[in-house]
C-alpha atoms as a PDB file:
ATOM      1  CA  UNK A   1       0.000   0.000   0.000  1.00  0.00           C
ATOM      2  CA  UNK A   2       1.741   3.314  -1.243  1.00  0.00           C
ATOM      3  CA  UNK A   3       2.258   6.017   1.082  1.00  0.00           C
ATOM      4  CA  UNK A   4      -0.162   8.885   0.434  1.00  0.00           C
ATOM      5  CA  UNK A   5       1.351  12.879   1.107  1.00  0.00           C
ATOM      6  CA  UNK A   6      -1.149  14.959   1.244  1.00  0.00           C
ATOM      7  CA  UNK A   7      -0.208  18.486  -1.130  1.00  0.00           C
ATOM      8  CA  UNK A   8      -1.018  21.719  -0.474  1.00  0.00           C
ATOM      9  CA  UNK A   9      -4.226  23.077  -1.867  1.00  0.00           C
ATOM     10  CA  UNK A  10      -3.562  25.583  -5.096  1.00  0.00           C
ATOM     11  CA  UNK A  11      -6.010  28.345  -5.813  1.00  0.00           C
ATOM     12  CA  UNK A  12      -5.615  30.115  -8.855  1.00  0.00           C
ATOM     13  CA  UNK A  13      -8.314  33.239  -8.889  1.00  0.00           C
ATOM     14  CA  UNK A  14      -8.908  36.245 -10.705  1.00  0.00           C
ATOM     15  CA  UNK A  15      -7.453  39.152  -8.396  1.00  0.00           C
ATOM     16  CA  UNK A  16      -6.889  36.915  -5.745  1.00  0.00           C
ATOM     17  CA  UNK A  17      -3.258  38.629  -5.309  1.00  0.00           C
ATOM     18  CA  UNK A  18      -4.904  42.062  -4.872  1.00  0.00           C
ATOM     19  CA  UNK A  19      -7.637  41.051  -2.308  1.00  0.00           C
ATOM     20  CA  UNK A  20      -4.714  39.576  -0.564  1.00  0.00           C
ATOM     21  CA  UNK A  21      -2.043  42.211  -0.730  1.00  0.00           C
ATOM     22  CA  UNK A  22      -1.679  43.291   2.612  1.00  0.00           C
ATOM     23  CA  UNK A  23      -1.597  40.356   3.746  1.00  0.00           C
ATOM     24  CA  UNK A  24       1.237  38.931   1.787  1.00  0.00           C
ATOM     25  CA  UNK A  25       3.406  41.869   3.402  1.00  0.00           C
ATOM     26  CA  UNK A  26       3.075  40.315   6.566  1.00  0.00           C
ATOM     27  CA  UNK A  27       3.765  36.652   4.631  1.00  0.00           C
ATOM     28  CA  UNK A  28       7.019  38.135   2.791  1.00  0.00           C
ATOM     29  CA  UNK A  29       8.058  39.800   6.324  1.00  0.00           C
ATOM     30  CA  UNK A  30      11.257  37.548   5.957  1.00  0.00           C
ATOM     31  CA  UNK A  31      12.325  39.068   2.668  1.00  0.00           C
ATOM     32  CA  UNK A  32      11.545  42.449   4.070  1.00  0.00           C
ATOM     33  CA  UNK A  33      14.401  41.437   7.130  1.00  0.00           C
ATOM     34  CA  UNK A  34      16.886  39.835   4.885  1.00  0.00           C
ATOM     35  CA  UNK A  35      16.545  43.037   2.254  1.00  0.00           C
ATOM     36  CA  UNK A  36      16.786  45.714   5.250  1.00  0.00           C
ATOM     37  CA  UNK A  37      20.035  43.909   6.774  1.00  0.00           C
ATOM     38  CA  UNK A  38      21.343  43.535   3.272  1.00  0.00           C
ATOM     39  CA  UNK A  39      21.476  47.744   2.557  1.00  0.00           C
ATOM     40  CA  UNK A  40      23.097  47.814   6.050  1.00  0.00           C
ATOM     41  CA  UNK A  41      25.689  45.666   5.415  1.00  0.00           C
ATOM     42  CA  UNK A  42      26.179  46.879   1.677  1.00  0.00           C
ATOM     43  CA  UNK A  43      26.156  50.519   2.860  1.00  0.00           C
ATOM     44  CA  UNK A  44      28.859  50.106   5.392  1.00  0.00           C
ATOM     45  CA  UNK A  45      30.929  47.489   3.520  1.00  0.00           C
ATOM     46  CA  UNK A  46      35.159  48.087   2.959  1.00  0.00           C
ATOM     47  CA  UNK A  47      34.587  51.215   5.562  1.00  0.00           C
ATOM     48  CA  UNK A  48      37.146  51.687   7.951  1.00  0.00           C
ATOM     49  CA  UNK A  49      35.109  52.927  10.271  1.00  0.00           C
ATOM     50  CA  UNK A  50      31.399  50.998   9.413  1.00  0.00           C
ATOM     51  CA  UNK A  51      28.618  52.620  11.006  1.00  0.00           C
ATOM     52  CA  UNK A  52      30.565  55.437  12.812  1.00  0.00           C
ATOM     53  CA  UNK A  53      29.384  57.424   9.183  1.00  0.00           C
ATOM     54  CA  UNK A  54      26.104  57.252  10.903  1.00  0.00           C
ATOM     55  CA  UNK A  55      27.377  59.426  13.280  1.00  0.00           C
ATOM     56  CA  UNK A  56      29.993  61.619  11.472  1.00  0.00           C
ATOM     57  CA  UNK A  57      28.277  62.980   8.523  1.00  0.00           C
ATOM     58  CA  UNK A  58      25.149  64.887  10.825  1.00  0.00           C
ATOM     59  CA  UNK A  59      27.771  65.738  12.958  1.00  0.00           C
ATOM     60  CA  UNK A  60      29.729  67.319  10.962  1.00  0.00           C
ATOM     61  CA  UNK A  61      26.484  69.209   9.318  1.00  0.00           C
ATOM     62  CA  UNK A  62      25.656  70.175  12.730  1.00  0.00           C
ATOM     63  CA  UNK A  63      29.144  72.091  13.134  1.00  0.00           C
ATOM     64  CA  UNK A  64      29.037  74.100   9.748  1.00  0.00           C
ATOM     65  CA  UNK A  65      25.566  75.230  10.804  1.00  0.00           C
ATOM     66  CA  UNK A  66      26.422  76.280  14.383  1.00  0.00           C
ATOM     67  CA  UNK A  67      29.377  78.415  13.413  1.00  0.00           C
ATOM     68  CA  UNK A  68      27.759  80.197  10.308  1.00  0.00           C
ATOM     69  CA  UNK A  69      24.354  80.517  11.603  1.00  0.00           C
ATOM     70  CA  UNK A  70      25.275  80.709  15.687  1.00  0.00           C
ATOM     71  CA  UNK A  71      28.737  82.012  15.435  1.00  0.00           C
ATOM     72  CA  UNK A  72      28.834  84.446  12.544  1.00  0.00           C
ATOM     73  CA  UNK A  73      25.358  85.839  11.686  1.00  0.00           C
ATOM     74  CA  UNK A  74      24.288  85.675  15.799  1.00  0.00           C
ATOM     75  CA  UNK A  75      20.817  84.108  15.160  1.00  0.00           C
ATOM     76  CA  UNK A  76      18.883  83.421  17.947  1.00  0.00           C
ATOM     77  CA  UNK A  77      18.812  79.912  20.234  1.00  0.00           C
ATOM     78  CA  UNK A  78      15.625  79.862  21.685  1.00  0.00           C
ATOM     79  CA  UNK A  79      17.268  79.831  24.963  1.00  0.00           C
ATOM     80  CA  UNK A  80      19.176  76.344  24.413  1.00  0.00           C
ATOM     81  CA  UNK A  81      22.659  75.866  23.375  1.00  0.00           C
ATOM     82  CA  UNK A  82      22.901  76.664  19.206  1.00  0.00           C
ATOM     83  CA  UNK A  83      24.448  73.065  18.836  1.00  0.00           C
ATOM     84  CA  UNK A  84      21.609  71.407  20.377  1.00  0.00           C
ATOM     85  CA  UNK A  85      18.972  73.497  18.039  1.00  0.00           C
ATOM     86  CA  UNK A  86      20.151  72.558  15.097  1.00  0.00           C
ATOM     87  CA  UNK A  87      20.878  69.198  15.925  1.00  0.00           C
ATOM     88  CA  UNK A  88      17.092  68.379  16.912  1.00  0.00           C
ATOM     89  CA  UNK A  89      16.418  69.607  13.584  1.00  0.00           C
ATOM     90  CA  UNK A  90      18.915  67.851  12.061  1.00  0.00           C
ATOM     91  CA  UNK A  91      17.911  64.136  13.713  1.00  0.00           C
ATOM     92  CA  UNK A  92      14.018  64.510  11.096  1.00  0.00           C
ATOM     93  CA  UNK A  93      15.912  66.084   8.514  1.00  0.00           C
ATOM     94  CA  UNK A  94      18.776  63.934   7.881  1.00  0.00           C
ATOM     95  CA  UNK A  95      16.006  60.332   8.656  1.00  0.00           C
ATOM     96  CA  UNK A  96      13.432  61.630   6.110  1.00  0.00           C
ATOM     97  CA  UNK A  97      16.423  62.597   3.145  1.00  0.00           C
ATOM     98  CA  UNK A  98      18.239  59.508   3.945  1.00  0.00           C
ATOM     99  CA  UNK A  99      14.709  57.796   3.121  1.00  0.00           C
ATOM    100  CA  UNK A 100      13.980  59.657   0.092  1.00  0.00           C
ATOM    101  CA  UNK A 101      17.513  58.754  -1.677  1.00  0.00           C
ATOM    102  CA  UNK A 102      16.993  55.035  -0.565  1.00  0.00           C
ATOM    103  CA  UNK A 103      13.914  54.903  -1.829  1.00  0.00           C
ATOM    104  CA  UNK A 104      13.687  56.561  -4.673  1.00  0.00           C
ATOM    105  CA  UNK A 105      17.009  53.882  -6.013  1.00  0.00           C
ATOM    106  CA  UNK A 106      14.748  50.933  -4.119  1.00  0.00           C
ATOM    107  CA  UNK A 107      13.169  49.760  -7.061  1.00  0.00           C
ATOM    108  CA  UNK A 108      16.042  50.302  -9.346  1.00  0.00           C
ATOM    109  CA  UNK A 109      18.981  48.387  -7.329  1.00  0.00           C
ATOM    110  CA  UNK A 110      16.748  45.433  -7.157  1.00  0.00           C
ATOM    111  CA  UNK A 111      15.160  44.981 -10.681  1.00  0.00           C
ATOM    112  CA  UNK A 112      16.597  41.486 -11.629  1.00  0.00           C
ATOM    113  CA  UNK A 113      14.636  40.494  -8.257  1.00  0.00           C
ATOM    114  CA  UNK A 114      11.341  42.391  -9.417  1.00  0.00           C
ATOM    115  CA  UNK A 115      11.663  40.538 -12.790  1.00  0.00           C
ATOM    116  CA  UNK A 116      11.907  37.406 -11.563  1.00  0.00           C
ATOM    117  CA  UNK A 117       9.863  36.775  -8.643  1.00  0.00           C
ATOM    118  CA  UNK A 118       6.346  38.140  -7.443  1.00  0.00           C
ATOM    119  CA  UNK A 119       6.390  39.858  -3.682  1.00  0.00           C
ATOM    120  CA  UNK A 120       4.723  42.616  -2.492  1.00  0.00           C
ATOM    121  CA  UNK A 121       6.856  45.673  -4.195  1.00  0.00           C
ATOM    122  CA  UNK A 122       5.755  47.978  -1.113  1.00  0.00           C
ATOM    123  CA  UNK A 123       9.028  45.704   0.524  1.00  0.00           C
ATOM    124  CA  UNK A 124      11.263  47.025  -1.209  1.00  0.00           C
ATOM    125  CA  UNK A 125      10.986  51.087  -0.589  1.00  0.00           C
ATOM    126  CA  UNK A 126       9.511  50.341   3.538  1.00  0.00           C
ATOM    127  CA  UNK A 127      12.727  48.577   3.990  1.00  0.00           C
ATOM    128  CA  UNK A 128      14.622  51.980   2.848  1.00  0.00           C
ATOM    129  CA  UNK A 129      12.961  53.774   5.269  1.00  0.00           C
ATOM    130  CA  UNK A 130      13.574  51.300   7.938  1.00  0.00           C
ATOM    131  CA  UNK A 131      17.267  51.294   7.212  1.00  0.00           C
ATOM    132  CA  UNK A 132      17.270  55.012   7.196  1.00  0.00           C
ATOM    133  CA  UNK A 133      15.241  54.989  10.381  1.00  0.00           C
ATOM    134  CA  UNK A 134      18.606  52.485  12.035  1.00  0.00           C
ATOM    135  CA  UNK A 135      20.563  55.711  10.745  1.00  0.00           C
ATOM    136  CA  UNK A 136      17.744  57.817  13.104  1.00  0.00           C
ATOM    137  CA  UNK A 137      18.709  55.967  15.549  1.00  0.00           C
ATOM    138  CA  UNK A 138      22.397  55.838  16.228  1.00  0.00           C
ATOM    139  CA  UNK A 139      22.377  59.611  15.223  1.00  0.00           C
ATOM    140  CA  UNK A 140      20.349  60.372  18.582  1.00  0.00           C
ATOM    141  CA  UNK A 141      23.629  59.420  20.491  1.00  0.00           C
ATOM    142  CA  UNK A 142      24.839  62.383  19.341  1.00  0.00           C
ATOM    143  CA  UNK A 143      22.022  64.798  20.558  1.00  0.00           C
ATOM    144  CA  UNK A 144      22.459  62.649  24.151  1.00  0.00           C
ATOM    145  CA  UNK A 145      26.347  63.254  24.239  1.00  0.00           C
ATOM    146  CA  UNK A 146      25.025  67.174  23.530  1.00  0.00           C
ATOM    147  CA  UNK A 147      22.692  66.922  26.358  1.00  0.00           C
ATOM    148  CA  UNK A 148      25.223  65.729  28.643  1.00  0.00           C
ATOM    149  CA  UNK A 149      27.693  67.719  27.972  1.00  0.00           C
ATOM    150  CA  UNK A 150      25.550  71.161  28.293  1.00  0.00           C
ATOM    151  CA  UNK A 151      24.207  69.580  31.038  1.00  0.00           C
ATOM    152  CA  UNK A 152      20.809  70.288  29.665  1.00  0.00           C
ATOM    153  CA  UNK A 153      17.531  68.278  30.858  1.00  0.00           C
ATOM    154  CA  UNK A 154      14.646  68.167  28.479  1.00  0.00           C
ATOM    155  CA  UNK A 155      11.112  68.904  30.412  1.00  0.00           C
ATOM    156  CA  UNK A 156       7.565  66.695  29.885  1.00  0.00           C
ATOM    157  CA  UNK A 157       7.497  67.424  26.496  1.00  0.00           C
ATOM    158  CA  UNK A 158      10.181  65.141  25.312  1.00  0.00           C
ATOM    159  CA  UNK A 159       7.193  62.006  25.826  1.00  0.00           C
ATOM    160  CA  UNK A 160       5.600  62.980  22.840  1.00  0.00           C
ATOM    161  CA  UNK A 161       8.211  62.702  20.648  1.00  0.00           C
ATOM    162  CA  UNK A 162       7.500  59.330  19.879  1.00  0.00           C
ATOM    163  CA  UNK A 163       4.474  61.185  18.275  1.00  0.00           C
ATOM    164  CA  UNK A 164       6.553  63.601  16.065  1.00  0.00           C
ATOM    165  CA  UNK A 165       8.991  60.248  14.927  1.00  0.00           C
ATOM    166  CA  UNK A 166       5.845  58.778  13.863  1.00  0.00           C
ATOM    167  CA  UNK A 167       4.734  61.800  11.666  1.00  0.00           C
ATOM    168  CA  UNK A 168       8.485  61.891  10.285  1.00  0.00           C
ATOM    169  CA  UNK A 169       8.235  58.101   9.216  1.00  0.00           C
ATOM    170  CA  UNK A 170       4.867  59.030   7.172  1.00  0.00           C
ATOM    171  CA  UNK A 171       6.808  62.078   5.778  1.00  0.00           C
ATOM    172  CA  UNK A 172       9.357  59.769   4.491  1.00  0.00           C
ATOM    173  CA  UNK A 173       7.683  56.851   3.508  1.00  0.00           C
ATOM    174  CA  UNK A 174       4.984  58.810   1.558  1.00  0.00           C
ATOM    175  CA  UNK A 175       7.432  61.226  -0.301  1.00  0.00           C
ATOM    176  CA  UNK A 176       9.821  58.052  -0.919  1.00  0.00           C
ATOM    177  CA  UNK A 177       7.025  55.746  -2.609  1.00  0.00           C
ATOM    178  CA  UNK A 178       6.120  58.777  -5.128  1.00  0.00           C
ATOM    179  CA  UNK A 179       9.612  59.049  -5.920  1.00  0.00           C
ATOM    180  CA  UNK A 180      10.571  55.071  -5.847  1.00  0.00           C
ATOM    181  CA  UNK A 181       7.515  54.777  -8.544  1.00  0.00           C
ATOM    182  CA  UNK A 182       8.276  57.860 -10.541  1.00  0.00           C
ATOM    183  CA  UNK A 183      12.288  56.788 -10.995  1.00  0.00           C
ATOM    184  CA  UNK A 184      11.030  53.414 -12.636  1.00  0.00           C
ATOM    185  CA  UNK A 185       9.205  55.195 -15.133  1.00  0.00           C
ATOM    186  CA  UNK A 186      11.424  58.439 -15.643  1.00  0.00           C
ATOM    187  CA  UNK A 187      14.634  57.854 -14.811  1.00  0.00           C
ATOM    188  CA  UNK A 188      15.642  61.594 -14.649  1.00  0.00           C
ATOM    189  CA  UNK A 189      14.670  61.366 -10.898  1.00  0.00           C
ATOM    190  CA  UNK A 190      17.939  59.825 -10.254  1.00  0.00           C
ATOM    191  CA  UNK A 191      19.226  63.718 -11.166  1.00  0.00           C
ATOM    192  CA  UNK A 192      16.156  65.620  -9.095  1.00  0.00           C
ATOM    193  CA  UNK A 193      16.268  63.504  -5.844  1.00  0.00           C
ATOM    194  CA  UNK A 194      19.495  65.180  -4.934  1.00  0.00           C
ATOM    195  CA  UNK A 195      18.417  68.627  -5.699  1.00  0.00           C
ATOM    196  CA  UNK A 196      15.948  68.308  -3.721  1.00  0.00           C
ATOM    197  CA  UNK A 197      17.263  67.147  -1.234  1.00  0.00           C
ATOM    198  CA  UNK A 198      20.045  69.890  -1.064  1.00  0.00           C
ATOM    199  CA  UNK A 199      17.575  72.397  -1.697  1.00  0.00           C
ATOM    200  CA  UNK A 200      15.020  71.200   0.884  1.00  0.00           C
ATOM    201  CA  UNK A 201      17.985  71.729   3.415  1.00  0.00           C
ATOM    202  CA  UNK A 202      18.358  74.961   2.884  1.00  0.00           C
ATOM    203  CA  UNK A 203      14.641  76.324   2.987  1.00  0.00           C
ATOM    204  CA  UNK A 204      13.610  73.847   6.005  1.00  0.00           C
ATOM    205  CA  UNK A 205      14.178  75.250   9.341  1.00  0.00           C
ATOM    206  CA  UNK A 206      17.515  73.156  10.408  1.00  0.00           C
ATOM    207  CA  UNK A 207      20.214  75.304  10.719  1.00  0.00           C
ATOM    208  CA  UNK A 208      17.684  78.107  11.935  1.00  0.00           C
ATOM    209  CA  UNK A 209      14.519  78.657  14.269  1.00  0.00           C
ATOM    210  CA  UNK A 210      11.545  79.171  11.877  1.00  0.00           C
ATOM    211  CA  UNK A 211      10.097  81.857  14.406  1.00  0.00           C
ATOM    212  CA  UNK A 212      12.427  84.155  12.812  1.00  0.00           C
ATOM    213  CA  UNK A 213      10.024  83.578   9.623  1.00  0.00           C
ATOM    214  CA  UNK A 214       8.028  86.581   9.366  1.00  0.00           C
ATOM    215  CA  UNK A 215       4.612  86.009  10.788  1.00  0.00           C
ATOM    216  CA  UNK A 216       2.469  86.578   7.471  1.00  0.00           C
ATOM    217  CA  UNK A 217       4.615  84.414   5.826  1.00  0.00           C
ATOM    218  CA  UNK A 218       4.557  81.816   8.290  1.00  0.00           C
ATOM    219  CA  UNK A 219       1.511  79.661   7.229  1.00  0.00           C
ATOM    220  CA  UNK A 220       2.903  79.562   3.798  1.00  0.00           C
ATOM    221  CA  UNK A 221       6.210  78.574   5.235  1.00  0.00           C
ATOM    222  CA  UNK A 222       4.617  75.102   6.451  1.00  0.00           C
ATOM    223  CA  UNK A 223       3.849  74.242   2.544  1.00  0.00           C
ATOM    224  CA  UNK A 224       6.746  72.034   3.452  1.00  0.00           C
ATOM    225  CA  UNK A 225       5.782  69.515   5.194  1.00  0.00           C
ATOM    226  CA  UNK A 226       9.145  68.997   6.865  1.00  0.00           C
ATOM    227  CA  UNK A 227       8.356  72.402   8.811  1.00  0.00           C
ATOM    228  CA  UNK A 228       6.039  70.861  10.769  1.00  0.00           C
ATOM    229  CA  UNK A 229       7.714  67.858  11.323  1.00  0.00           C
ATOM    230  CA  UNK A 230      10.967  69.948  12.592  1.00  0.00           C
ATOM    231  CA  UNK A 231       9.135  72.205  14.631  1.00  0.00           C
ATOM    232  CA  UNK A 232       7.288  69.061  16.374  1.00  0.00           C
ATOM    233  CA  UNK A 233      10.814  67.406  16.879  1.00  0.00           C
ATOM    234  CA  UNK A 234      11.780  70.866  18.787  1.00  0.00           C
ATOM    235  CA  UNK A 235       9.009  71.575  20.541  1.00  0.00           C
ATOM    236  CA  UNK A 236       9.074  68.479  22.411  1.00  0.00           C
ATOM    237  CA  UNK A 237      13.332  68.066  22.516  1.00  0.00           C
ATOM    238  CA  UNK A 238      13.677  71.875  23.609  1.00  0.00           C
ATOM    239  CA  UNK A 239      10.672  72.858  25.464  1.00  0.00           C
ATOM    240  CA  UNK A 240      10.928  76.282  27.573  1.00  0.00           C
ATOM    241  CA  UNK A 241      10.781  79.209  24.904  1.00  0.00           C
ATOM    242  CA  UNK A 242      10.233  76.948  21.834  1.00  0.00           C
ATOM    243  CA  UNK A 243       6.925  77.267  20.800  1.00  0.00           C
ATOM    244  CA  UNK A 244       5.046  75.068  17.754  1.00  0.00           C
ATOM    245  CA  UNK A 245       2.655  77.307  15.174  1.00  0.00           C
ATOM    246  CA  UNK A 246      -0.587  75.429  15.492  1.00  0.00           C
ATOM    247  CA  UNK A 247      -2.015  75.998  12.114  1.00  0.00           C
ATOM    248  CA  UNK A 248       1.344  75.569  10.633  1.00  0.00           C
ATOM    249  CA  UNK A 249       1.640  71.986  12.176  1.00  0.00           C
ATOM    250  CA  UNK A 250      -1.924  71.388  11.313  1.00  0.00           C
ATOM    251  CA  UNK A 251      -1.330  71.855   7.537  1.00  0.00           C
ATOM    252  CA  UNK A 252       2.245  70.478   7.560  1.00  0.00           C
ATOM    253  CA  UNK A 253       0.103  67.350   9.043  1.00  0.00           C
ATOM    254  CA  UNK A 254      -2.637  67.435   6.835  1.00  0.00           C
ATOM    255  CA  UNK A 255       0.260  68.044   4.217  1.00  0.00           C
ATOM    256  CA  UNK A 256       2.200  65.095   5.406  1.00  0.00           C
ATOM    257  CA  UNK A 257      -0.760  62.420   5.721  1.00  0.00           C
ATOM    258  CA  UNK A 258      -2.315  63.606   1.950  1.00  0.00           C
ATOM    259  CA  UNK A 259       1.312  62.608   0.716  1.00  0.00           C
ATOM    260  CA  UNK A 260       1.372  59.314   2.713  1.00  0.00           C
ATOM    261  CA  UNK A 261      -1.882  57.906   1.525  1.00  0.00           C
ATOM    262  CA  UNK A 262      -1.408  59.619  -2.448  1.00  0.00           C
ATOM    263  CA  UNK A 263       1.824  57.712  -2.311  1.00  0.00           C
ATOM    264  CA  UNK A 264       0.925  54.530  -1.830  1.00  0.00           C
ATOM    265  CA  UNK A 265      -2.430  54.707  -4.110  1.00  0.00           C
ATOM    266  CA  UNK A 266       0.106  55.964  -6.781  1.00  0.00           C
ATOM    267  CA  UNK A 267       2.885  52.709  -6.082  1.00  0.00           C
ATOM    268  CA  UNK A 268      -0.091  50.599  -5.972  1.00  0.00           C
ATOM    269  CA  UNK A 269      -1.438  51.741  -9.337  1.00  0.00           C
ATOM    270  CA  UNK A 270       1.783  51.824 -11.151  1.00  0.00           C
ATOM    271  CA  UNK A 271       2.963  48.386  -9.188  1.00  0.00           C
ATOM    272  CA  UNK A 272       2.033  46.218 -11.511  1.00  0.00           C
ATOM    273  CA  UNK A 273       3.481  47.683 -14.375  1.00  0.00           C
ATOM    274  CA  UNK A 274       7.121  47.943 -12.577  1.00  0.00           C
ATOM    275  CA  UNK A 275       8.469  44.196 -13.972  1.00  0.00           C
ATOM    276  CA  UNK A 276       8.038  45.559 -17.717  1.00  0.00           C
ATOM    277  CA  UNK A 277       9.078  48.935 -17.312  1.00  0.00           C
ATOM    278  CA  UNK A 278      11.826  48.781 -15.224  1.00  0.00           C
END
């Protein structure tokens, strides 16, 4: 009498994969580890100094901004050492364009593996952010060591920033899926990512306090979403004088949540095309 082995039931249906979507990102969650400790490895590879870059490169930002904004033009603190504002602008700033130059290269870097095999493409550009989020992460030593060593002690506020980290992650991940599906399709968006990036540096409020804004020019101001997000990272890493521009913050968030959920309608529509365009 032969063995019988019972097989796993196929089911082939019409737009079976799209009723199922969301849950095959929890099914692939493997793929989404391996491919987020891959880019940390690969980023960091032949370095003599690995991860330390994590560290180095915002500090170093952080230094150039504190002697020609704090030093030589004498703008104002907000009562807190000028190294300390510009670093708790600089922790969002640096997580959310780390995210949108990983992402926006996430589909690109891995096209033999979009070709080949079906997954959930969402993966690909969350695990960017993710990695870029590790980045977050190890930066924040350096606003600690700052802490410490001006001996300064943030008030209540600081338990909300959890809050503000989660409205910096949308940021990111909604800019970076627009940008991840637009370079598959155009790929002169490997060119405009880094402009804007360098440009978004210089007209968010990092290496400044955007009180000194004018006031009629301050709602208008928070048409970048970032504004918000810095201000929000401030307000509850500086408390005392720093203040947070409630309608500002309401339409950076309204700003930042419109991009989030346009993003991934947009990946989502173009998804299916990526594997012959790319």
């Amino acid at each position: 009498m032969k063995d019988t082995i019972s097989q796993p039931e196929l089911i082939i249906e019409a737009g079976r994969t799209e009723g199922q979507y969301w849950k095959d990102l929890w099914h692939y969650r493997e793929l989404f580890y391996f491919l987020a400790w891959r880019d940390i490895l690969v980023r960091y590879k032949q370095t003599s100094i690995g991860i330390a870059w994590a560290l180095i490169r915002p500090f170093l930002t952080m230094l150039v901004f504190t002697v020609v904004f704090g030093r030589l033009a004498k703008l104002p603190s907000q009562g807190v050492p000028y190294p300390i504002l510009v670093f708790s602008a600089m922790l969002p700033w640096q997580f959310f364009s780390n995210s949108l130059s990983e992402c926006s290269t996430s589909l690109i870097t891995n096209s033999n593996l979009i070709s080949k095999v079906y997954f959930p493409r969402l993966v690909l550009p969350t695990s960017a952010v993710v990695v870029s989020f590790i980045d977050f992460m190890i930066s924040g030593i350096i606003l600690l060591a700052l802490m410490a060593w001006y001996n300064f002690v943030p008030s209540w506020r600081i338990l909300s920033l959890p809050l503000f980290i989660s409205i910096a992650f949308a940021a990111s991940m909604g800019a970076g899926l627009w940008f991840a599906s637009l370079n598959v399709q155009y790929r002169d968006f490997r060119y405009i990512v880094p402009f804007i990036v360098q440009f978004g540096l210089y007209i968010s409020p990092v290496g400044f306090s955007s009180s000194l804004v004018p006031e009629q020019w301050r709602f208008i101001y928070s048409l970048n979403p970032m504004v918000g997000v810095i201000d929000g990272f401030r307000w509850a890493i500086l408390g005392g004088d720093s203040n947070l521009n409630i309608p500002g913050f309401i339409l950076s968030l309204i700003l930042v949540f419109s991009l989030l959920l346009s993003g991934i309608w947009y990946f989502r529509k173009m998804e299916r095309k990526f594997a012959d365009v790319i």
